[in-house]
Each structure stands twice: as structure tokens, then as C-alpha cells.
ModelCIF file with pLDDT and N, C-alpha, C, O atoms, coordinates in Angstrom:
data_MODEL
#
_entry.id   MODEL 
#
_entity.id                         1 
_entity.type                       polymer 
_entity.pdbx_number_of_molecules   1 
#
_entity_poly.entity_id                      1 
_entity_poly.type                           'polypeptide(L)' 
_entity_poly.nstd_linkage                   no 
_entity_poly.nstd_monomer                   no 
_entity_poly.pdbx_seq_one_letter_code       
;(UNK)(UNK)(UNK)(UNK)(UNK)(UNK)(UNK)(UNK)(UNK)(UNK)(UNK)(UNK)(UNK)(UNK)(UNK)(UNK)
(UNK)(UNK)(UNK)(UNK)(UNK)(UNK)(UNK)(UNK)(UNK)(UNK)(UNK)(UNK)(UNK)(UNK)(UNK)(UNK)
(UNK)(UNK)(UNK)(UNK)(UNK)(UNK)(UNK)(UNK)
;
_entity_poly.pdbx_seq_one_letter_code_can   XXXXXXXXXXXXXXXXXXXXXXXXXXXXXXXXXXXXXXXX 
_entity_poly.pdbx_strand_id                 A 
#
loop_
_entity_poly_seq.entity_id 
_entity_poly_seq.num 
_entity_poly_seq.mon_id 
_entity_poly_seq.hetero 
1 1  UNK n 
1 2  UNK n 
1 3  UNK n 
1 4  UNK n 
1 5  UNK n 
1 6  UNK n 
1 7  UNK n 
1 8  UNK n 
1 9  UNK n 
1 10 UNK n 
1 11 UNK n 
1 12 UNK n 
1 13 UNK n 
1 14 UNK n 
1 15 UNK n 
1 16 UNK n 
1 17 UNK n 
1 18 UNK n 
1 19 UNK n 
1 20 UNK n 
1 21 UNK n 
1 22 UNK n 
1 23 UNK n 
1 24 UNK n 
1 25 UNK n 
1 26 UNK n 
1 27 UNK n 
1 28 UNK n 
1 29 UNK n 
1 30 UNK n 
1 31 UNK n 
1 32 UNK n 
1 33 UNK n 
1 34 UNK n 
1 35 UNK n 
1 36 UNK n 
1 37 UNK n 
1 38 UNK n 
1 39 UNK n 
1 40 UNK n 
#
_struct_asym.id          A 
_struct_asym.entity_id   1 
#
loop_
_ma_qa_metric.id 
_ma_qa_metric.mode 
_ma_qa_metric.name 
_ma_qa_metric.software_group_id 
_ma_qa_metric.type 
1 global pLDDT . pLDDT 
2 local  pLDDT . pLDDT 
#
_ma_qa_metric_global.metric_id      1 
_ma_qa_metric_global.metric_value   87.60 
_ma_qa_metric_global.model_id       1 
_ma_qa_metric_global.ordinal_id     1 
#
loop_
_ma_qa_metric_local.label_asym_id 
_ma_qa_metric_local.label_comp_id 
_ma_qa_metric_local.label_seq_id 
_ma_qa_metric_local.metric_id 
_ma_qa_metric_local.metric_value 
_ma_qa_metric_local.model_id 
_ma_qa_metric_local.ordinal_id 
A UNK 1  2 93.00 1 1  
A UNK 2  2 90.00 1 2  
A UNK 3  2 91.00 1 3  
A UNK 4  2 91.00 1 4  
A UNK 5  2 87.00 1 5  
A UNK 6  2 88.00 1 6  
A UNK 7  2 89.00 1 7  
A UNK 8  2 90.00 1 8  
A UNK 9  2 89.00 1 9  
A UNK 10 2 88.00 1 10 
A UNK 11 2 88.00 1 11 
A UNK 12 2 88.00 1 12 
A UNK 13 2 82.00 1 13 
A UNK 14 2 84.00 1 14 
A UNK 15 2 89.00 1 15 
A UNK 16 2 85.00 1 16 
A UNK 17 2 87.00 1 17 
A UNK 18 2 83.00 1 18 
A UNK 19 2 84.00 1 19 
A UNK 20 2 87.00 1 20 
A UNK 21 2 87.00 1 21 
A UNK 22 2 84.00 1 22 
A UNK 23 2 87.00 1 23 
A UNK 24 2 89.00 1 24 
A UNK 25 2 85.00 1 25 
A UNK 26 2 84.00 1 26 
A UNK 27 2 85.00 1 27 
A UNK 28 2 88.00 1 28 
A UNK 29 2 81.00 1 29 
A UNK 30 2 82.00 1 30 
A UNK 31 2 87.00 1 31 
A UNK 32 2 90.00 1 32 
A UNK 33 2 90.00 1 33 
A UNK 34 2 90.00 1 34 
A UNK 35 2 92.00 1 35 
A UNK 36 2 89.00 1 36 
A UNK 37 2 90.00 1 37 
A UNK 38 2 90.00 1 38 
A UNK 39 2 90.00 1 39 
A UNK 40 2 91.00 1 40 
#
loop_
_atom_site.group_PDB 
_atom_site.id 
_atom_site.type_symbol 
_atom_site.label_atom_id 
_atom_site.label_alt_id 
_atom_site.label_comp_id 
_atom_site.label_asym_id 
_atom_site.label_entity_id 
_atom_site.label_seq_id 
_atom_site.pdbx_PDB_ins_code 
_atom_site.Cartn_x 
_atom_site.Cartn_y 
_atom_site.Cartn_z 
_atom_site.occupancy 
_atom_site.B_iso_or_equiv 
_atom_site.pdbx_formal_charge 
_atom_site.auth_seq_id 
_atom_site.auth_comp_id 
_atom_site.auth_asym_id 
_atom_site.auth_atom_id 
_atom_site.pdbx_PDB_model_num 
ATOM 1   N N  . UNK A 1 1  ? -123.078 89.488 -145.744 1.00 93.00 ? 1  UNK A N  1 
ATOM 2   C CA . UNK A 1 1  ? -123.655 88.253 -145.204 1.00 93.00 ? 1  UNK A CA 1 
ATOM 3   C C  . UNK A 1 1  ? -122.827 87.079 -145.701 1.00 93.00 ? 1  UNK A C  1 
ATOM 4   O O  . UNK A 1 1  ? -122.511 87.292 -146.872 1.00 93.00 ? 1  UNK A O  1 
ATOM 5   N N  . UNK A 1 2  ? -122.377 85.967 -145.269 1.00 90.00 ? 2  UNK A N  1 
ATOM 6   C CA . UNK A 1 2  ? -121.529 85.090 -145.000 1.00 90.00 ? 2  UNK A CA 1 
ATOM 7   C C  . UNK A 1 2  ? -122.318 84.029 -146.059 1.00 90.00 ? 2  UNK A C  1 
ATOM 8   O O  . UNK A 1 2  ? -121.755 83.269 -146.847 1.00 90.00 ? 2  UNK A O  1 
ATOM 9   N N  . UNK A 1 3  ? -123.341 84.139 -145.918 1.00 91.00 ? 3  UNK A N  1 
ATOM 10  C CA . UNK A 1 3  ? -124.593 82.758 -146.617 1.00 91.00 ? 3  UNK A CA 1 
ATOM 11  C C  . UNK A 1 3  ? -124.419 83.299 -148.185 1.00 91.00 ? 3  UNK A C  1 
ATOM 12  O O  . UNK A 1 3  ? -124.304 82.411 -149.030 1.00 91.00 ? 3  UNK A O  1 
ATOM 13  N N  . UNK A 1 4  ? -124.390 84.715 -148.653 1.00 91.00 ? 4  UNK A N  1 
ATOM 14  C CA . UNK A 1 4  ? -124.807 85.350 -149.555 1.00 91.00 ? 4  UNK A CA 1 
ATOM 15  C C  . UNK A 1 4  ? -122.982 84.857 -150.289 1.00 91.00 ? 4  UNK A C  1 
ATOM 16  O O  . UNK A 1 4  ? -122.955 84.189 -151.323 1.00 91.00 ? 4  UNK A O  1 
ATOM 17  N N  . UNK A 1 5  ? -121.910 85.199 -149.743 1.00 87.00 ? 5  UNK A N  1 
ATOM 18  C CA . UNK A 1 5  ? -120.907 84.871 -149.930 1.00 87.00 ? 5  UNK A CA 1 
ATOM 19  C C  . UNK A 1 5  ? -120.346 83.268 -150.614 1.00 87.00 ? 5  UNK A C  1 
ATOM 20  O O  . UNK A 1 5  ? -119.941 82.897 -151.716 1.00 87.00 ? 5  UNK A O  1 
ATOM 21  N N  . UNK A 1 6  ? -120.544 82.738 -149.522 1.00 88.00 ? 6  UNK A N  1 
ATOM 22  C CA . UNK A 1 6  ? -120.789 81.125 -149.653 1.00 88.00 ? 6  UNK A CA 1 
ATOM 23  C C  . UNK A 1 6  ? -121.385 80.491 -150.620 1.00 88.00 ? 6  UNK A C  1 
ATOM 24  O O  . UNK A 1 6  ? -120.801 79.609 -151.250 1.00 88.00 ? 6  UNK A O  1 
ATOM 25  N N  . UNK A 1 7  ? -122.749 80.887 -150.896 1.00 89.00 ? 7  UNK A N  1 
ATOM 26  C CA . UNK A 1 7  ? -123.965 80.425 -151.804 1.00 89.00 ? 7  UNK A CA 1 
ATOM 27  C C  . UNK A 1 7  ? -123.618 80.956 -153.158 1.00 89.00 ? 7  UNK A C  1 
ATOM 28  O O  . UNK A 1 7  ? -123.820 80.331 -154.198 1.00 89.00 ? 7  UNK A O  1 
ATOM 29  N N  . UNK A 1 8  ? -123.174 81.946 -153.096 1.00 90.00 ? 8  UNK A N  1 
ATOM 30  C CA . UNK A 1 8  ? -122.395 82.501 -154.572 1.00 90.00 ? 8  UNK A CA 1 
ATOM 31  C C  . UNK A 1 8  ? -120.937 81.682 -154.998 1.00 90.00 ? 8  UNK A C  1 
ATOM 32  O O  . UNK A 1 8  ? -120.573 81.703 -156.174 1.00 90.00 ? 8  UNK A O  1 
ATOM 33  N N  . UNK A 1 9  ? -120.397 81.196 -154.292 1.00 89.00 ? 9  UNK A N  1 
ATOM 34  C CA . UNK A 1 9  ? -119.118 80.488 -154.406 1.00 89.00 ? 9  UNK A CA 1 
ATOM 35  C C  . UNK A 1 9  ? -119.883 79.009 -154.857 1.00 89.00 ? 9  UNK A C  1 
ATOM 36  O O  . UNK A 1 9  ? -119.619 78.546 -155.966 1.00 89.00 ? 9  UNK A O  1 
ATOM 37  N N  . UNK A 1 10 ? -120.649 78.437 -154.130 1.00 88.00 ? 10 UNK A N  1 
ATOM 38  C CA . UNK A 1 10 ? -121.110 77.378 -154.568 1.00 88.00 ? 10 UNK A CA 1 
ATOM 39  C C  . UNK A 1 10 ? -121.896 77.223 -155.796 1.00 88.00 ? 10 UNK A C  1 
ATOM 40  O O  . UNK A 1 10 ? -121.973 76.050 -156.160 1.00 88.00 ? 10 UNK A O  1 
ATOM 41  N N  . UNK A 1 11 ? -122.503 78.080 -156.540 1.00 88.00 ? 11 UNK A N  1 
ATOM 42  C CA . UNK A 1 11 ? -123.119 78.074 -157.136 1.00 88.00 ? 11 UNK A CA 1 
ATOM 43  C C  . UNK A 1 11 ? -121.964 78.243 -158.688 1.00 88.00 ? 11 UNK A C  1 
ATOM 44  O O  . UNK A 1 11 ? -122.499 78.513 -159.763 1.00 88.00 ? 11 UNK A O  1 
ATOM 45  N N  . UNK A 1 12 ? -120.843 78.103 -158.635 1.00 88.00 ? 12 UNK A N  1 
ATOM 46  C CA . UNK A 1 12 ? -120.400 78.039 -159.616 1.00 88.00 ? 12 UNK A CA 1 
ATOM 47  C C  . UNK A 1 12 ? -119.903 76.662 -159.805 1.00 88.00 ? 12 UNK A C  1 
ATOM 48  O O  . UNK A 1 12 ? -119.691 75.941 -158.830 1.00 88.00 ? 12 UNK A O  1 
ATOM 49  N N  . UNK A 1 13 ? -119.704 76.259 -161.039 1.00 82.00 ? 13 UNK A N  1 
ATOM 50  C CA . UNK A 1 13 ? -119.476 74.564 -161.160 1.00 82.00 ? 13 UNK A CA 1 
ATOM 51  C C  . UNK A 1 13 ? -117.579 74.211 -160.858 1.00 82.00 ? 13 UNK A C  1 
ATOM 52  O O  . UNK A 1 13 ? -116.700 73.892 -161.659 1.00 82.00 ? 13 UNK A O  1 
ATOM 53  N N  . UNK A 1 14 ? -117.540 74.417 -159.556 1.00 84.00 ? 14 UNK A N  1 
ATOM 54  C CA . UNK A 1 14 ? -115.985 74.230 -159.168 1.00 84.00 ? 14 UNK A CA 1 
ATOM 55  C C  . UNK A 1 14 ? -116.121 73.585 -158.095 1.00 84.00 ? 14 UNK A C  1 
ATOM 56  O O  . UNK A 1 14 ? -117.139 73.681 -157.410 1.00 84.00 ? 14 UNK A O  1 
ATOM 57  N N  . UNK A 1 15 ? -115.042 72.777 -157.766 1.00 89.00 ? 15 UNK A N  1 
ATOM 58  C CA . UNK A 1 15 ? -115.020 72.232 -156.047 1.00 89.00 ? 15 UNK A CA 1 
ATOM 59  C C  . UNK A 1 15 ? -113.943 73.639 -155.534 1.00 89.00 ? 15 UNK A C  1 
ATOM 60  O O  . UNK A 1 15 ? -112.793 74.004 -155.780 1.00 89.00 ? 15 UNK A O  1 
ATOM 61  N N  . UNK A 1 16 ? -114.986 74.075 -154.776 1.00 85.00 ? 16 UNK A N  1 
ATOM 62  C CA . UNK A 1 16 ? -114.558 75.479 -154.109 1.00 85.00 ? 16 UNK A CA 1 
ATOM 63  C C  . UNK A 1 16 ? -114.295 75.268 -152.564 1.00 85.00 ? 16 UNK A C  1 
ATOM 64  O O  . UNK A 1 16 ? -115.287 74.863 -151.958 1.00 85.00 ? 16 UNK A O  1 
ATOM 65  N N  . UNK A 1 17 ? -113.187 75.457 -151.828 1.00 87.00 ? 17 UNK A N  1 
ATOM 66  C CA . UNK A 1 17 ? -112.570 75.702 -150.929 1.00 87.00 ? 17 UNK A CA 1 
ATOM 67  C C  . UNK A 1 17 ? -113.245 77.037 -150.326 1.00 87.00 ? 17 UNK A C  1 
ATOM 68  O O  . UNK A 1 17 ? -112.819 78.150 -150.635 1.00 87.00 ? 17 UNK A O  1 
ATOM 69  N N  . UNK A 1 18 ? -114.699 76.783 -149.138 1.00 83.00 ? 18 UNK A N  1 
ATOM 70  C CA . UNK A 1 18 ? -115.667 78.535 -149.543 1.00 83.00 ? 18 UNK A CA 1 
ATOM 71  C C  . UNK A 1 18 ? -114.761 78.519 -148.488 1.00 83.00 ? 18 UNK A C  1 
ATOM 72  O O  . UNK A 1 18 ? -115.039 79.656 -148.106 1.00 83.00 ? 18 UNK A O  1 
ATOM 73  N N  . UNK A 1 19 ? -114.181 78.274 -147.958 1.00 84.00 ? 19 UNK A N  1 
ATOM 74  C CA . UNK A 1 19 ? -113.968 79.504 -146.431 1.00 84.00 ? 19 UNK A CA 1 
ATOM 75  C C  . UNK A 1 19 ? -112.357 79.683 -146.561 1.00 84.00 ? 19 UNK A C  1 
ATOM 76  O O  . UNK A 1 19 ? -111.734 80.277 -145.681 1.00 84.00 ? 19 UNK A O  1 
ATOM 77  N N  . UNK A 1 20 ? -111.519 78.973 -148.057 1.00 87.00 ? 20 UNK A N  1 
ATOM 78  C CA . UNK A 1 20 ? -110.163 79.435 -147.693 1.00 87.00 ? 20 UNK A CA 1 
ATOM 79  C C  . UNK A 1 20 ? -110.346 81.098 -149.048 1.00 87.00 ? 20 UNK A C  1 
ATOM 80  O O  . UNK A 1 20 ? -109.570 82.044 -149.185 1.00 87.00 ? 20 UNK A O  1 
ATOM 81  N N  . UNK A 1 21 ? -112.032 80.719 -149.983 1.00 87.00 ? 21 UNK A N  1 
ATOM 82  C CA . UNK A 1 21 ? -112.323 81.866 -150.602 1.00 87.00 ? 21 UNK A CA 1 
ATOM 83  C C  . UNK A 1 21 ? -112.838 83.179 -149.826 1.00 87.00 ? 21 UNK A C  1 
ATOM 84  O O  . UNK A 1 21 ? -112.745 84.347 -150.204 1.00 87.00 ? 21 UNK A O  1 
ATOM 85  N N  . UNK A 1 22 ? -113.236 82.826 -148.995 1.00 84.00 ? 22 UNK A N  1 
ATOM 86  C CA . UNK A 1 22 ? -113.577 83.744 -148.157 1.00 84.00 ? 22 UNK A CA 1 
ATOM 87  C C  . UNK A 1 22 ? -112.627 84.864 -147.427 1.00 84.00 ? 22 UNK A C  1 
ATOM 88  O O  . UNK A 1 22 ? -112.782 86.081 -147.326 1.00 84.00 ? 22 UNK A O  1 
ATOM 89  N N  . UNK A 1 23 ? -111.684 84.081 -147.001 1.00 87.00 ? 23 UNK A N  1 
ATOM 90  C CA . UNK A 1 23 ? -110.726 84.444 -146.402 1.00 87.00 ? 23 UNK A CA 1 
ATOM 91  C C  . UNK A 1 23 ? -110.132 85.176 -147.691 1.00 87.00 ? 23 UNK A C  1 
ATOM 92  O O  . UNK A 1 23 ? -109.882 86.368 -147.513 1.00 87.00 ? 23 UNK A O  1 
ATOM 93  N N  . UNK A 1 24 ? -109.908 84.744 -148.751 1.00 89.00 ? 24 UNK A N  1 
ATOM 94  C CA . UNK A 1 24 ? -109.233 86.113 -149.787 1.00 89.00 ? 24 UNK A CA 1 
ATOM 95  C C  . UNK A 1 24 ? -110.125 87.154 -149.564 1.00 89.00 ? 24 UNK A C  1 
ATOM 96  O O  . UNK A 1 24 ? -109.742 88.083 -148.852 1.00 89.00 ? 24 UNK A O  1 
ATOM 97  N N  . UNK A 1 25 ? -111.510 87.178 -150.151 1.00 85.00 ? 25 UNK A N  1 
ATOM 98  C CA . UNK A 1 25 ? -112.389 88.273 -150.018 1.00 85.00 ? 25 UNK A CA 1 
ATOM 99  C C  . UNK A 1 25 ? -112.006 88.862 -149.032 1.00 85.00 ? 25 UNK A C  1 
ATOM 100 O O  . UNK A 1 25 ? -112.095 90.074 -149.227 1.00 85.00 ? 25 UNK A O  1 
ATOM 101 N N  . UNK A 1 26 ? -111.522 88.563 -147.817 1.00 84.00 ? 26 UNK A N  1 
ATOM 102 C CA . UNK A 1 26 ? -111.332 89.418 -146.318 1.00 84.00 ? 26 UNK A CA 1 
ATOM 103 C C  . UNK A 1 26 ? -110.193 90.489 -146.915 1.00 84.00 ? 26 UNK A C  1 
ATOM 104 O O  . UNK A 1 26 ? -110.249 91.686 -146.633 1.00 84.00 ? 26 UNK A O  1 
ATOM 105 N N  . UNK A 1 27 ? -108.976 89.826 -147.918 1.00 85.00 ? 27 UNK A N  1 
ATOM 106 C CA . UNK A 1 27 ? -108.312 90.958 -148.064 1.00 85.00 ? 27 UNK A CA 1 
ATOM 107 C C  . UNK A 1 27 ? -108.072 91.322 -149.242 1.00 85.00 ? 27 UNK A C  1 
ATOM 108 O O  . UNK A 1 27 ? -106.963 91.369 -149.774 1.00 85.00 ? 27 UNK A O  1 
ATOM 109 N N  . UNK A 1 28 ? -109.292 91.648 -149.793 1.00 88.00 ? 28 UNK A N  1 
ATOM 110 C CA . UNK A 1 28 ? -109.227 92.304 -151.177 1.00 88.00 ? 28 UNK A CA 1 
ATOM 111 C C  . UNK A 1 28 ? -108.669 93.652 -151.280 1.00 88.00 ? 28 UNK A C  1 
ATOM 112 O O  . UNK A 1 28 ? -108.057 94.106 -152.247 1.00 88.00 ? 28 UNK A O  1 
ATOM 113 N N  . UNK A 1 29 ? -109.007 94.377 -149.935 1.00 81.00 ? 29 UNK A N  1 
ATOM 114 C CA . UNK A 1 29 ? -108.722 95.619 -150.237 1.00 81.00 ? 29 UNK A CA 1 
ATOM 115 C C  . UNK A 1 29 ? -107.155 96.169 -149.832 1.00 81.00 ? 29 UNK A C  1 
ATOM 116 O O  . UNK A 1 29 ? -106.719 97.316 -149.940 1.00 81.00 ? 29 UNK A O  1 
ATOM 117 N N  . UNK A 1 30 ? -106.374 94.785 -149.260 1.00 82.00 ? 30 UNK A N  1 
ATOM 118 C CA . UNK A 1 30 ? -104.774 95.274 -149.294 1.00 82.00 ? 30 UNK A CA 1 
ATOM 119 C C  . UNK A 1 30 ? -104.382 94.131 -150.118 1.00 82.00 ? 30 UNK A C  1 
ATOM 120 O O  . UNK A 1 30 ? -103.432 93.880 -149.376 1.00 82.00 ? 30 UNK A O  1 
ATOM 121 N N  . UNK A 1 31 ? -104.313 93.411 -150.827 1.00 87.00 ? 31 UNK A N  1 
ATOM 122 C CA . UNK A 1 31 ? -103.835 92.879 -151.700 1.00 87.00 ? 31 UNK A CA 1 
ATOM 123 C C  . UNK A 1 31 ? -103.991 93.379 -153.081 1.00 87.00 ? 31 UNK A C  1 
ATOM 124 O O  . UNK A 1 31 ? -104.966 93.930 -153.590 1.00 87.00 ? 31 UNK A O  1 
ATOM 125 N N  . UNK A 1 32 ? -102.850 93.082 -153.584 1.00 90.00 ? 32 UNK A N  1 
ATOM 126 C CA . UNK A 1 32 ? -103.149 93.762 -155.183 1.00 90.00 ? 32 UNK A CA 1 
ATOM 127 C C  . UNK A 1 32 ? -104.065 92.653 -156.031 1.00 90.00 ? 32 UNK A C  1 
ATOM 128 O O  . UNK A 1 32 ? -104.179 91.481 -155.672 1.00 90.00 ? 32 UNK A O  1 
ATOM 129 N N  . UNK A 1 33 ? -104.749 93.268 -157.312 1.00 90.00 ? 33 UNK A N  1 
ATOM 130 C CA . UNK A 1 33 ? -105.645 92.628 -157.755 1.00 90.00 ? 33 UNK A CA 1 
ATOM 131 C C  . UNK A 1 33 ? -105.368 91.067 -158.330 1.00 90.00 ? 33 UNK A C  1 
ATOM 132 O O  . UNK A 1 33 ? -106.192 90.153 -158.293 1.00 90.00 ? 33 UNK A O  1 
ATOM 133 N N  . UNK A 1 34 ? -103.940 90.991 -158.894 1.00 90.00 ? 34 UNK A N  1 
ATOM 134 C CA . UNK A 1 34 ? -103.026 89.554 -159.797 1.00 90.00 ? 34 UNK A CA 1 
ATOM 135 C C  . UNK A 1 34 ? -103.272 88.138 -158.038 1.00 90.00 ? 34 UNK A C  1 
ATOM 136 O O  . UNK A 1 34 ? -103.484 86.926 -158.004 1.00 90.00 ? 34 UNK A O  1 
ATOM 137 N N  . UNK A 1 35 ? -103.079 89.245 -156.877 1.00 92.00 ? 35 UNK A N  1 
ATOM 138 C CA . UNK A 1 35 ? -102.488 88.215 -156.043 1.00 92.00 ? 35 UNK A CA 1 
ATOM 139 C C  . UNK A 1 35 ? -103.844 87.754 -155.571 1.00 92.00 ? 35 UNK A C  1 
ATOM 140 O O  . UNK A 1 35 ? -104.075 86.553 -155.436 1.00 92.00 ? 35 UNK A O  1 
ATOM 141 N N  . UNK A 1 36 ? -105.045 88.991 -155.233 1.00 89.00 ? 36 UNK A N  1 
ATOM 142 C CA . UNK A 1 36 ? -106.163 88.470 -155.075 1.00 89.00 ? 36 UNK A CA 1 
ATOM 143 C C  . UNK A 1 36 ? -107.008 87.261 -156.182 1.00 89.00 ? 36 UNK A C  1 
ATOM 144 O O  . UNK A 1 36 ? -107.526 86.390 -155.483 1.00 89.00 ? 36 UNK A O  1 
ATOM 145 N N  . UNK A 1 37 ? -107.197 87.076 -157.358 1.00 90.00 ? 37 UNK A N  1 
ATOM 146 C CA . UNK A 1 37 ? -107.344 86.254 -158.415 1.00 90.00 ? 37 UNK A CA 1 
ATOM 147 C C  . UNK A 1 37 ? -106.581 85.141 -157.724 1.00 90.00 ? 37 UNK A C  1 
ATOM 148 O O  . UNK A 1 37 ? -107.079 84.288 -156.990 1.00 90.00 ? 37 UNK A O  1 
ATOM 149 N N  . UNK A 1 38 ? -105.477 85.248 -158.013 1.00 90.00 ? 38 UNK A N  1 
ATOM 150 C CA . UNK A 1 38 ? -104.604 83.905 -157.884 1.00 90.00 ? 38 UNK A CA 1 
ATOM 151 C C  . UNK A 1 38 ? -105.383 83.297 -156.459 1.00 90.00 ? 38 UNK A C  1 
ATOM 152 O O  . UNK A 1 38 ? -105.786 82.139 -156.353 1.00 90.00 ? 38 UNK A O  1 
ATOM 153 N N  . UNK A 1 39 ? -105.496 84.396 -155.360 1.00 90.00 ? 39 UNK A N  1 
ATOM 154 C CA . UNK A 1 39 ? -105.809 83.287 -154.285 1.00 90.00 ? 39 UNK A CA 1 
ATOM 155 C C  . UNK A 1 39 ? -107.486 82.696 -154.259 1.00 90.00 ? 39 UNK A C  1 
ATOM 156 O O  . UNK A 1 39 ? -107.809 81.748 -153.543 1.00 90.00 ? 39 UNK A O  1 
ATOM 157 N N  . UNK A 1 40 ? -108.290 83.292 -154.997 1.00 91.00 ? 40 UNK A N  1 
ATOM 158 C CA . UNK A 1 40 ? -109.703 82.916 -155.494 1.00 91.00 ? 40 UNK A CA 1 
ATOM 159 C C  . UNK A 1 40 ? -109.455 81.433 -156.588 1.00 91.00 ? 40 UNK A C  1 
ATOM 160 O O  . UNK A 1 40 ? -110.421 80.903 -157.137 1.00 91.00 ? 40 UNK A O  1 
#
């Protein structure tokens, strides 16, 4: 769920970019773990 995603990103004390975070989450599972971090 997209809200569940979002609402968890916001809820940490950062000015968060949710939908360019989101878009990492989309490729967690072909990116290696250093490059995924970096793009979160």
C-alpha cells in the first residue's frame, strides 16, 4: 500500500523526498544494498 509507504517515510524527522523514496523501494530487489541506502 502506497499510504502505508509514504506515512512511514513521513513519520521520520527528515524532509523526505516520499515519491523519489519510493521509487528506490521499487528497486530494491535489483540494486545492491550500498546503492539502495545511498538512494533512500
Amino acid at each position: 500500500h502506497r499510504d502505508i509507504l509514504g506515512g512511514l517515510l513521513n513519520a521520520f524527522d527528515a524532509d523526505v523526498d516520499t515519491e523519489a523514496a519510493i521509487r528506490v523501494v521499487d528497486k530494491r530487489e535489483k540494486i545492491e544494498r550500498a546503492e539502495y541506502l545511498d538512494g533512500l
